[in-house]
C-alpha atoms as a PDB file:
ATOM      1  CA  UNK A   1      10.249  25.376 -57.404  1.00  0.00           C
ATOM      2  CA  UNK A   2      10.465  22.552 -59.417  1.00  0.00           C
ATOM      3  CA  UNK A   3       7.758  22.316 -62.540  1.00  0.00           C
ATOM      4  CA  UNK A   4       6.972  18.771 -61.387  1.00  0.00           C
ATOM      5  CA  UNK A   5       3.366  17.351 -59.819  1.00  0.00           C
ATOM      6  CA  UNK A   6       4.839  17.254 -56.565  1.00  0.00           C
ATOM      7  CA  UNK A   7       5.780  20.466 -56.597  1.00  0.00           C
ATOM      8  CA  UNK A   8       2.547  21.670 -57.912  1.00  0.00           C
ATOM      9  CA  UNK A   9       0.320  19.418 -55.378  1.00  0.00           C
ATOM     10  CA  UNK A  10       2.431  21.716 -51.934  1.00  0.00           C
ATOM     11  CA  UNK A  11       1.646  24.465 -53.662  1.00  0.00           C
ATOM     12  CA  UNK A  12      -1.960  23.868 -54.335  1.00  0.00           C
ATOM     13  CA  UNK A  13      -1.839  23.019 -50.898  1.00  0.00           C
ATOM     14  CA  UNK A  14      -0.832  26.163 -49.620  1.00  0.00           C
ATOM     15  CA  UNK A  15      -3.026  28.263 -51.869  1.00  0.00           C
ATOM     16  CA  UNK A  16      -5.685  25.581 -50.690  1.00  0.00           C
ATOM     17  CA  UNK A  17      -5.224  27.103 -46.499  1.00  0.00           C
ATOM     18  CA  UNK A  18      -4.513  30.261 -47.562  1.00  0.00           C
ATOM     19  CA  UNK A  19      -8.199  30.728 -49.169  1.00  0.00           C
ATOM     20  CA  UNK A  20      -9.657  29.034 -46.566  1.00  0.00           C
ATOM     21  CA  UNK A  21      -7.836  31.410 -44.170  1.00  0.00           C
ATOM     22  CA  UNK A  22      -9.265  34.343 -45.789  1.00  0.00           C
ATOM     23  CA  UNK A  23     -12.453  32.801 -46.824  1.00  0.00           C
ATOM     24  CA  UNK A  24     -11.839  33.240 -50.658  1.00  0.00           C
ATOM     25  CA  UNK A  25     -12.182  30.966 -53.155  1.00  0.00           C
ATOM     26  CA  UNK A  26      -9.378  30.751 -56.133  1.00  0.00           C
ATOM     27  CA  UNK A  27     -10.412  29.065 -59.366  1.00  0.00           C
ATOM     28  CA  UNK A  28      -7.782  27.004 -61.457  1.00  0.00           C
ATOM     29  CA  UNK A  29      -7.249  29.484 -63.855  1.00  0.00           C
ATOM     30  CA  UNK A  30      -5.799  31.520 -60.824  1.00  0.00           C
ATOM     31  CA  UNK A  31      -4.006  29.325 -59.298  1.00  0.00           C
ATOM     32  CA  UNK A  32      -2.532  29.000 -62.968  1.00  0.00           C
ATOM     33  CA  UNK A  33      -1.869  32.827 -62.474  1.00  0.00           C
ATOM     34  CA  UNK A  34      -0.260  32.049 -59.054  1.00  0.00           C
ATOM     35  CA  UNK A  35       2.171  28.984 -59.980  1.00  0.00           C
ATOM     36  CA  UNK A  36       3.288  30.934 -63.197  1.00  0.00           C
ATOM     37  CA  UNK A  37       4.444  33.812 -60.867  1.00  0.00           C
ATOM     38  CA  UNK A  38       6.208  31.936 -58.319  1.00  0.00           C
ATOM     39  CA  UNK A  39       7.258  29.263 -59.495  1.00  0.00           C
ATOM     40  CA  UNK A  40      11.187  30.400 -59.544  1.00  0.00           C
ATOM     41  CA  UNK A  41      11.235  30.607 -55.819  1.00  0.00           C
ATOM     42  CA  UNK A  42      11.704  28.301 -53.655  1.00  0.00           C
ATOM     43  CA  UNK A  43       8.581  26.970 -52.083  1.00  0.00           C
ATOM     44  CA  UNK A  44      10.308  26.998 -48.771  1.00  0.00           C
ATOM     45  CA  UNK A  45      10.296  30.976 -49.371  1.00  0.00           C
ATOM     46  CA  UNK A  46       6.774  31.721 -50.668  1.00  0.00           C
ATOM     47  CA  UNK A  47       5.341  29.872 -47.659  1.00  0.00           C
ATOM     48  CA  UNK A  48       7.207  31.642 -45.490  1.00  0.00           C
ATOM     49  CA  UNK A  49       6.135  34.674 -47.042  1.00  0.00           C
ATOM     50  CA  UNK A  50       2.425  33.302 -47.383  1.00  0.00           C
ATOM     51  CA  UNK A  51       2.975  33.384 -43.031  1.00  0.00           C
ATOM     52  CA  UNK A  52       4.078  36.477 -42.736  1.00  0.00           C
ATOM     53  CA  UNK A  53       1.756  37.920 -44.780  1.00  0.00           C
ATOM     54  CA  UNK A  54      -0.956  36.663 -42.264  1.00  0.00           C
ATOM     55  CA  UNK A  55       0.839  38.495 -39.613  1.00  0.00           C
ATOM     56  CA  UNK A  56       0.938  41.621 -41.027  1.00  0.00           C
ATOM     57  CA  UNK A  57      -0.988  44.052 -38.458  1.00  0.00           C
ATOM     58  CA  UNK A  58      -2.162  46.604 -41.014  1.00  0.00           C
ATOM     59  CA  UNK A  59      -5.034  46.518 -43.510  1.00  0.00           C
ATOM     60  CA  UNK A  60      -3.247  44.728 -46.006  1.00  0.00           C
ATOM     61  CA  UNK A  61      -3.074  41.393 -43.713  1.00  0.00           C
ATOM     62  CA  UNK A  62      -6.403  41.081 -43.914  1.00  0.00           C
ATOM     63  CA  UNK A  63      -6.739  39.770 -47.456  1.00  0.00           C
ATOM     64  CA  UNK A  64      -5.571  37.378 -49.571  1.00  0.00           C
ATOM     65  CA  UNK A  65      -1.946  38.058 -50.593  1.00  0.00           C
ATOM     66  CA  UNK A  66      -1.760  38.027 -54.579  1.00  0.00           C
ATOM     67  CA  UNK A  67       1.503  37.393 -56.619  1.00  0.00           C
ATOM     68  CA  UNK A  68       2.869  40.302 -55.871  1.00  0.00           C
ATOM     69  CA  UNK A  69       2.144  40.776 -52.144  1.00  0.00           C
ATOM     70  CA  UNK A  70       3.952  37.647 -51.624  1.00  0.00           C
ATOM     71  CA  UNK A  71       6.968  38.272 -54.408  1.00  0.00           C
ATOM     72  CA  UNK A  72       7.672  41.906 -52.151  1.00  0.00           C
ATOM     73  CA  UNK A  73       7.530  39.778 -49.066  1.00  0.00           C
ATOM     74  CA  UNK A  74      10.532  37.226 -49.963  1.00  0.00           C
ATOM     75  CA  UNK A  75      12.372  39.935 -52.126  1.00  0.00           C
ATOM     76  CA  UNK A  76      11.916  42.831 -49.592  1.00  0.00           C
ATOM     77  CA  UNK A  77      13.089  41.001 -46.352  1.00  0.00           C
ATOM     78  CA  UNK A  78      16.349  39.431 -48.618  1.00  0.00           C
ATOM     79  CA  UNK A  79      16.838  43.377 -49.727  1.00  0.00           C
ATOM     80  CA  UNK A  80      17.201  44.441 -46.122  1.00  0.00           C
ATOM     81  CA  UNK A  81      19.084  41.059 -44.527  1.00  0.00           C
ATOM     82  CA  UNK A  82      21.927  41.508 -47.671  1.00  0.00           C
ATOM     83  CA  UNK A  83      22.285  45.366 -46.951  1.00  0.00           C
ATOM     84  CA  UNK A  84      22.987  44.364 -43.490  1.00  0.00           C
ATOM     85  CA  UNK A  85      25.382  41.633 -44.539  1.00  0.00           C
ATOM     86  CA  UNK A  86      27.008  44.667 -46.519  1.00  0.00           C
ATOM     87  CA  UNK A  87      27.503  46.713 -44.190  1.00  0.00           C
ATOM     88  CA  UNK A  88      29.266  44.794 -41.933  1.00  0.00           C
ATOM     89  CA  UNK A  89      31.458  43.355 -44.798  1.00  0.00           C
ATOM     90  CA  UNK A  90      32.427  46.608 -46.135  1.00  0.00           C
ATOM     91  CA  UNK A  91      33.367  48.182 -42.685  1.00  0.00           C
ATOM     92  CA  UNK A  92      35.277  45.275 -42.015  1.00  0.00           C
ATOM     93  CA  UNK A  93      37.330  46.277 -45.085  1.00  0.00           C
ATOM     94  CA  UNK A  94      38.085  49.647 -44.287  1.00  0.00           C
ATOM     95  CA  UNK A  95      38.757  48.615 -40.234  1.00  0.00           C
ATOM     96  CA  UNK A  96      40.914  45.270 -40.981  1.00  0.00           C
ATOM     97  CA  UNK A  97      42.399  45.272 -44.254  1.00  0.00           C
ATOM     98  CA  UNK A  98      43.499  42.194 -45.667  1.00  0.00           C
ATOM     99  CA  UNK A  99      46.032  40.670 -43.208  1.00  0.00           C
ATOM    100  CA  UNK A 100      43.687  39.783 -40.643  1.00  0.00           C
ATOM    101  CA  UNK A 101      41.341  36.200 -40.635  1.00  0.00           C
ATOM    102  CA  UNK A 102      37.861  36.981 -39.816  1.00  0.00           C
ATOM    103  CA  UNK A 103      34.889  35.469 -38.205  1.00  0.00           C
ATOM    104  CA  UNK A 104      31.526  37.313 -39.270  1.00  0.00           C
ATOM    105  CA  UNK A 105      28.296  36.847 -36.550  1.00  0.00           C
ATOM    106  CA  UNK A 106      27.027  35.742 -40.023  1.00  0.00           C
ATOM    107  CA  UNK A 107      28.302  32.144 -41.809  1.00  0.00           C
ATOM    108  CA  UNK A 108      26.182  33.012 -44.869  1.00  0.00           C
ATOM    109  CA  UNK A 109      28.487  36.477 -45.503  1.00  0.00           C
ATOM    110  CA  UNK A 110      31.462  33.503 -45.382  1.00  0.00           C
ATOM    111  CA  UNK A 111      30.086  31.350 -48.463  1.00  0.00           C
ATOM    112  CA  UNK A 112      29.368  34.535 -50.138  1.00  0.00           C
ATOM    113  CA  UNK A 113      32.949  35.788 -49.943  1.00  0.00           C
ATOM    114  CA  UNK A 114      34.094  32.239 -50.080  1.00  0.00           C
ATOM    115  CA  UNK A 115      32.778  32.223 -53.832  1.00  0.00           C
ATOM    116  CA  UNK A 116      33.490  35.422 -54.660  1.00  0.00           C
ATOM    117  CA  UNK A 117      37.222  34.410 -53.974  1.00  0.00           C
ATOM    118  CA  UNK A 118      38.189  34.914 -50.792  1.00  0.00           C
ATOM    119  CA  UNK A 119      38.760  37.333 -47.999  1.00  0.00           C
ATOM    120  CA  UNK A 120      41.890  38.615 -49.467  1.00  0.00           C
ATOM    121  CA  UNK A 121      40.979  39.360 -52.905  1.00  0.00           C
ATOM    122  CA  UNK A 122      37.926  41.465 -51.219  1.00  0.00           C
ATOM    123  CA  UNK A 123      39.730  43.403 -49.268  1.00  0.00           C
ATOM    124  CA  UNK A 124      42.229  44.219 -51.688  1.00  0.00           C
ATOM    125  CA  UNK A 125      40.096  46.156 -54.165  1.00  0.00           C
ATOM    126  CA  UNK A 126      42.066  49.148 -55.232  1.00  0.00           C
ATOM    127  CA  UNK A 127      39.310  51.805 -55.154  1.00  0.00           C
ATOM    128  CA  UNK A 128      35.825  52.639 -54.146  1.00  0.00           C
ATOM    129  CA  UNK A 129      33.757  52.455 -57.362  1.00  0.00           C
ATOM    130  CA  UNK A 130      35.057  48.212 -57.932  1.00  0.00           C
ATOM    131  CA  UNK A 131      34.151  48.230 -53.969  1.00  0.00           C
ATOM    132  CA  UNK A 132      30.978  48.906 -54.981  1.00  0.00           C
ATOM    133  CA  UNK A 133      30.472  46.539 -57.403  1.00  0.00           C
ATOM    134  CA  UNK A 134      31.461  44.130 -55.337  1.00  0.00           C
ATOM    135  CA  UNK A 135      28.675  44.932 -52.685  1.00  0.00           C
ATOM    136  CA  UNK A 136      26.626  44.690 -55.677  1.00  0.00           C
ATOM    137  CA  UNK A 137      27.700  41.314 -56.387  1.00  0.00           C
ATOM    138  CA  UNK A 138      27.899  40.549 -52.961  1.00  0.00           C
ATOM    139  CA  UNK A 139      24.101  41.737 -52.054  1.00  0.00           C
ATOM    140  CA  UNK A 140      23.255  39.613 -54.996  1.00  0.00           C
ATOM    141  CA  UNK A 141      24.589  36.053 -54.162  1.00  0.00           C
ATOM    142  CA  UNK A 142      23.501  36.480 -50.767  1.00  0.00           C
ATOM    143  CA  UNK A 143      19.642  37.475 -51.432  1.00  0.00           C
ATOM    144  CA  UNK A 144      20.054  34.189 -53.821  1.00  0.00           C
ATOM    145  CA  UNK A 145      20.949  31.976 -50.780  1.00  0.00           C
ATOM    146  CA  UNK A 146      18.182  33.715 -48.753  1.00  0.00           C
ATOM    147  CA  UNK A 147      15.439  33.397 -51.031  1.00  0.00           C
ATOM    148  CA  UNK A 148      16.393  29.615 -51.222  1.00  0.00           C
ATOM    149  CA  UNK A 149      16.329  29.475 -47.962  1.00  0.00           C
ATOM    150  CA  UNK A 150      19.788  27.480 -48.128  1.00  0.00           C
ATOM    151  CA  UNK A 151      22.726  27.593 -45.821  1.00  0.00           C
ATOM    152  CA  UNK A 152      25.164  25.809 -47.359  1.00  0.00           C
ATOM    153  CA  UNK A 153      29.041  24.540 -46.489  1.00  0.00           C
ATOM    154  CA  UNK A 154      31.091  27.877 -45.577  1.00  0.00           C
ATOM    155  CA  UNK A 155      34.447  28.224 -44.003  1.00  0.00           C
ATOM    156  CA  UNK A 156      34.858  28.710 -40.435  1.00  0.00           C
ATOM    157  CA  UNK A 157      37.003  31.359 -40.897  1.00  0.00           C
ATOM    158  CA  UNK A 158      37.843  33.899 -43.786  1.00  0.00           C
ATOM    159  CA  UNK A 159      41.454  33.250 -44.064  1.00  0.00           C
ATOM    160  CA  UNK A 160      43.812  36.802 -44.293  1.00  0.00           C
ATOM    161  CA  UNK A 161      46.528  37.511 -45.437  1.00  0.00           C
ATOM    162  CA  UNK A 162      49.016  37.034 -42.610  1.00  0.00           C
ATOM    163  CA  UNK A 163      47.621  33.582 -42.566  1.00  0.00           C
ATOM    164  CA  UNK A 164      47.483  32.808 -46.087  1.00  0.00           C
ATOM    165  CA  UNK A 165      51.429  33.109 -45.648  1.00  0.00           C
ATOM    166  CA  UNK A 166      51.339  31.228 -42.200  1.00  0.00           C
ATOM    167  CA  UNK A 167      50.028  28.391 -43.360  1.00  0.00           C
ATOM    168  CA  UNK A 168      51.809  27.779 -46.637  1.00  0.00           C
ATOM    169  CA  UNK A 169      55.161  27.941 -44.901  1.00  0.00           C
ATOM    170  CA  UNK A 170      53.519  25.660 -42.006  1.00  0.00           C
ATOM    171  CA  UNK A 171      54.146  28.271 -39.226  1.00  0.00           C
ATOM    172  CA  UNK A 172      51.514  28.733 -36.430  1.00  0.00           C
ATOM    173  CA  UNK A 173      48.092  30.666 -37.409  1.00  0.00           C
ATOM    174  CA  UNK A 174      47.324  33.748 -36.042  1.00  0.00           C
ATOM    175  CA  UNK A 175      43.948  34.338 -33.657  1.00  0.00           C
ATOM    176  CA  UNK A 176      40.995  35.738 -36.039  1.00  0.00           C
ATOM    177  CA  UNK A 177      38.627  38.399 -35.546  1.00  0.00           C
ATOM    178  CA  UNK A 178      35.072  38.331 -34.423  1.00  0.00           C
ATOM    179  CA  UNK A 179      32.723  40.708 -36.066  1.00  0.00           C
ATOM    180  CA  UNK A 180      29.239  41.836 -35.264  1.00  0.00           C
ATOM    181  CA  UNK A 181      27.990  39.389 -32.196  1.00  0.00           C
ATOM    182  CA  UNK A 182      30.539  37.781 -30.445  1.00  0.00           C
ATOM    183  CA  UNK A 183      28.676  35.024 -29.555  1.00  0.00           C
ATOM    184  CA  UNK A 184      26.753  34.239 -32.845  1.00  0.00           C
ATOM    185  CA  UNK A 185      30.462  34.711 -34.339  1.00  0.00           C
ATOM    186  CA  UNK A 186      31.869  31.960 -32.047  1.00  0.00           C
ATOM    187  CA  UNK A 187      28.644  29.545 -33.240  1.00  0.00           C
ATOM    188  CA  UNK A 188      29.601  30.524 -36.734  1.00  0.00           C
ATOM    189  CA  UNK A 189      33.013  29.276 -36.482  1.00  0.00           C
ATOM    190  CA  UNK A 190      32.174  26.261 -34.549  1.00  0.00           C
ATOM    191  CA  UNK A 191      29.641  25.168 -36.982  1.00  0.00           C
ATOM    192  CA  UNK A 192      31.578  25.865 -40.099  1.00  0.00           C
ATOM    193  CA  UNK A 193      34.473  23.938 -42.586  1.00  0.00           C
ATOM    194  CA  UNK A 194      37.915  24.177 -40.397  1.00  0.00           C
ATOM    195  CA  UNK A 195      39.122  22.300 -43.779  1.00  0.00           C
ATOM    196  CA  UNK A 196      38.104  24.999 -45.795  1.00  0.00           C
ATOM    197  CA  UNK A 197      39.158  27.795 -44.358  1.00  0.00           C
ATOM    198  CA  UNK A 198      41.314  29.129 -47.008  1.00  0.00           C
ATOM    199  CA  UNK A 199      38.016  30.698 -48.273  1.00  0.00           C
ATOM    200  CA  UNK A 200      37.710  27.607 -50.996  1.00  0.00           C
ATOM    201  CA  UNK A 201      40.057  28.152 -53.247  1.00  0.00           C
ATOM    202  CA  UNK A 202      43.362  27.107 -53.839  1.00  0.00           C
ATOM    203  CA  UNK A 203      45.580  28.022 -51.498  1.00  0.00           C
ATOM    204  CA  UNK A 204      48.427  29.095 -54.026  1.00  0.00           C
ATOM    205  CA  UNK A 205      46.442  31.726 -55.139  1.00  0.00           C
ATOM    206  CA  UNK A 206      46.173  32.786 -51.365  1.00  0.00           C
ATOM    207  CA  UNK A 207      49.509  33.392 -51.221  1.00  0.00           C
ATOM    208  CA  UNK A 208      49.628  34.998 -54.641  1.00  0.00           C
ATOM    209  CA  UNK A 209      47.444  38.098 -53.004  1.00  0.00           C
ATOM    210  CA  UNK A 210      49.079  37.686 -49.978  1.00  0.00           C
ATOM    211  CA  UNK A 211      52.767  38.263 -51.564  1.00  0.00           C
ATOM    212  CA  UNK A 212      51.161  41.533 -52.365  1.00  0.00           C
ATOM    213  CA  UNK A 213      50.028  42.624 -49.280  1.00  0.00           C
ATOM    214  CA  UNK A 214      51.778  44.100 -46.493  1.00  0.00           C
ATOM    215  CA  UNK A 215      51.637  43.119 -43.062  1.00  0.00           C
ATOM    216  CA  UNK A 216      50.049  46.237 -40.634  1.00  0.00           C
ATOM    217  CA  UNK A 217      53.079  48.101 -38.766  1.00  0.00           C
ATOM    218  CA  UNK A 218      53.392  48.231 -35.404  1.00  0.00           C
END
């Protein structure tokens, strides 16, 4: 959030209903205590969080949430939805390689790998302990757009290598993959940058990997 009086009068706000949810009264020295520890979320994410936390079915849903309560809450769902994100990412590199474009059931996985460079250089780390770092990095930026609570522009499609070299020599482009849920895959395409489907970068570099890369046999 923003350090500004705006900012300040939601979130006064929202500690405002919670107390009078739970029927407890917070002075302004804690509030002080709660904007201090919050304040670099989002405040789109910590009243989310402040929800869910009211939902919880278990003894701790019946009290007020304090800082950290509500800091597990936005960090612990992120932790799970990037390791999913992962997952899916990673087998798609071992099952597809490079040459292949993809379309993940997931358009925030595209920006990710969008900014990371594209689909190509991804898939064409050389061993398993840079592949890891790369989740790393991956599970990273993603939790970052999550906790913002942003989707922002992504490409409809994460451009492969058989592609990259399609379209620089202006020759037809070949049908892309769907991975996870076919139909959240299709909505992910249709909803995404057709323009920018190169994965964001310049295209020249595209082809750079791509010259590298071997088309599957057979």
């Amino acid at each position: 959030m923003d350090d500004n009086i705006d900012e300040r009068r939601r979130f006064a706000a929202l500690l405002t209903a919670l107390s009078d949810y739970y029927k407890s009264e917070i002075s302004k020295a804690v509030a002080g205590i709660y904007w201090q520890g919050l304040k670099q979320y989002d405040y789109e994410a910590i009243e989310k969080a402040c929800w869910a936390h009211t939902q919880l079915p278990d003894e701790a849903g019946r009290w007020m949430p304090r800082n950290s309560d509500i800091i597990k809450m936005i960090e612990g769902s992120t932790v799970d939805q990037a390791a999913v994100a992962w997952s899916k990412v990673e087998g798609a590199v071992r099952t597809r390689g490079v040459y292949d474009d993809l379309i993940f059931d997931d358009a925030l996985i595209h920006r990710v790998i969008a900014d990371m460079g594209g689909w190509v250089k991804l898939a064409s780390i050389p061993d398993e302990k840079d592949l890891h770092f790369a989740g790393k990095e991956f599970q990273t930026r993603y939790r970052a757009f999550r906790i913002r609570g942003e989707l922002p522009d992504y490409p409809a499609r994460l451009t492969g290598a058989g592609n990259a070299h399609n379209s620089a020599h202006n020759l037809p482009l070949l049908p892309a993959i769907l991975v996870g849920n076919q139909e959240k895959a299709k909505q992910v395409f249709k909803r995404g940058n057709v323009a920018g489907m190169l994965g964001m970068q310049q295209a020249g570099e595209m082809v750079r990997l791509a010259s590298n890369t071997k088309a599957p046999s057979g």
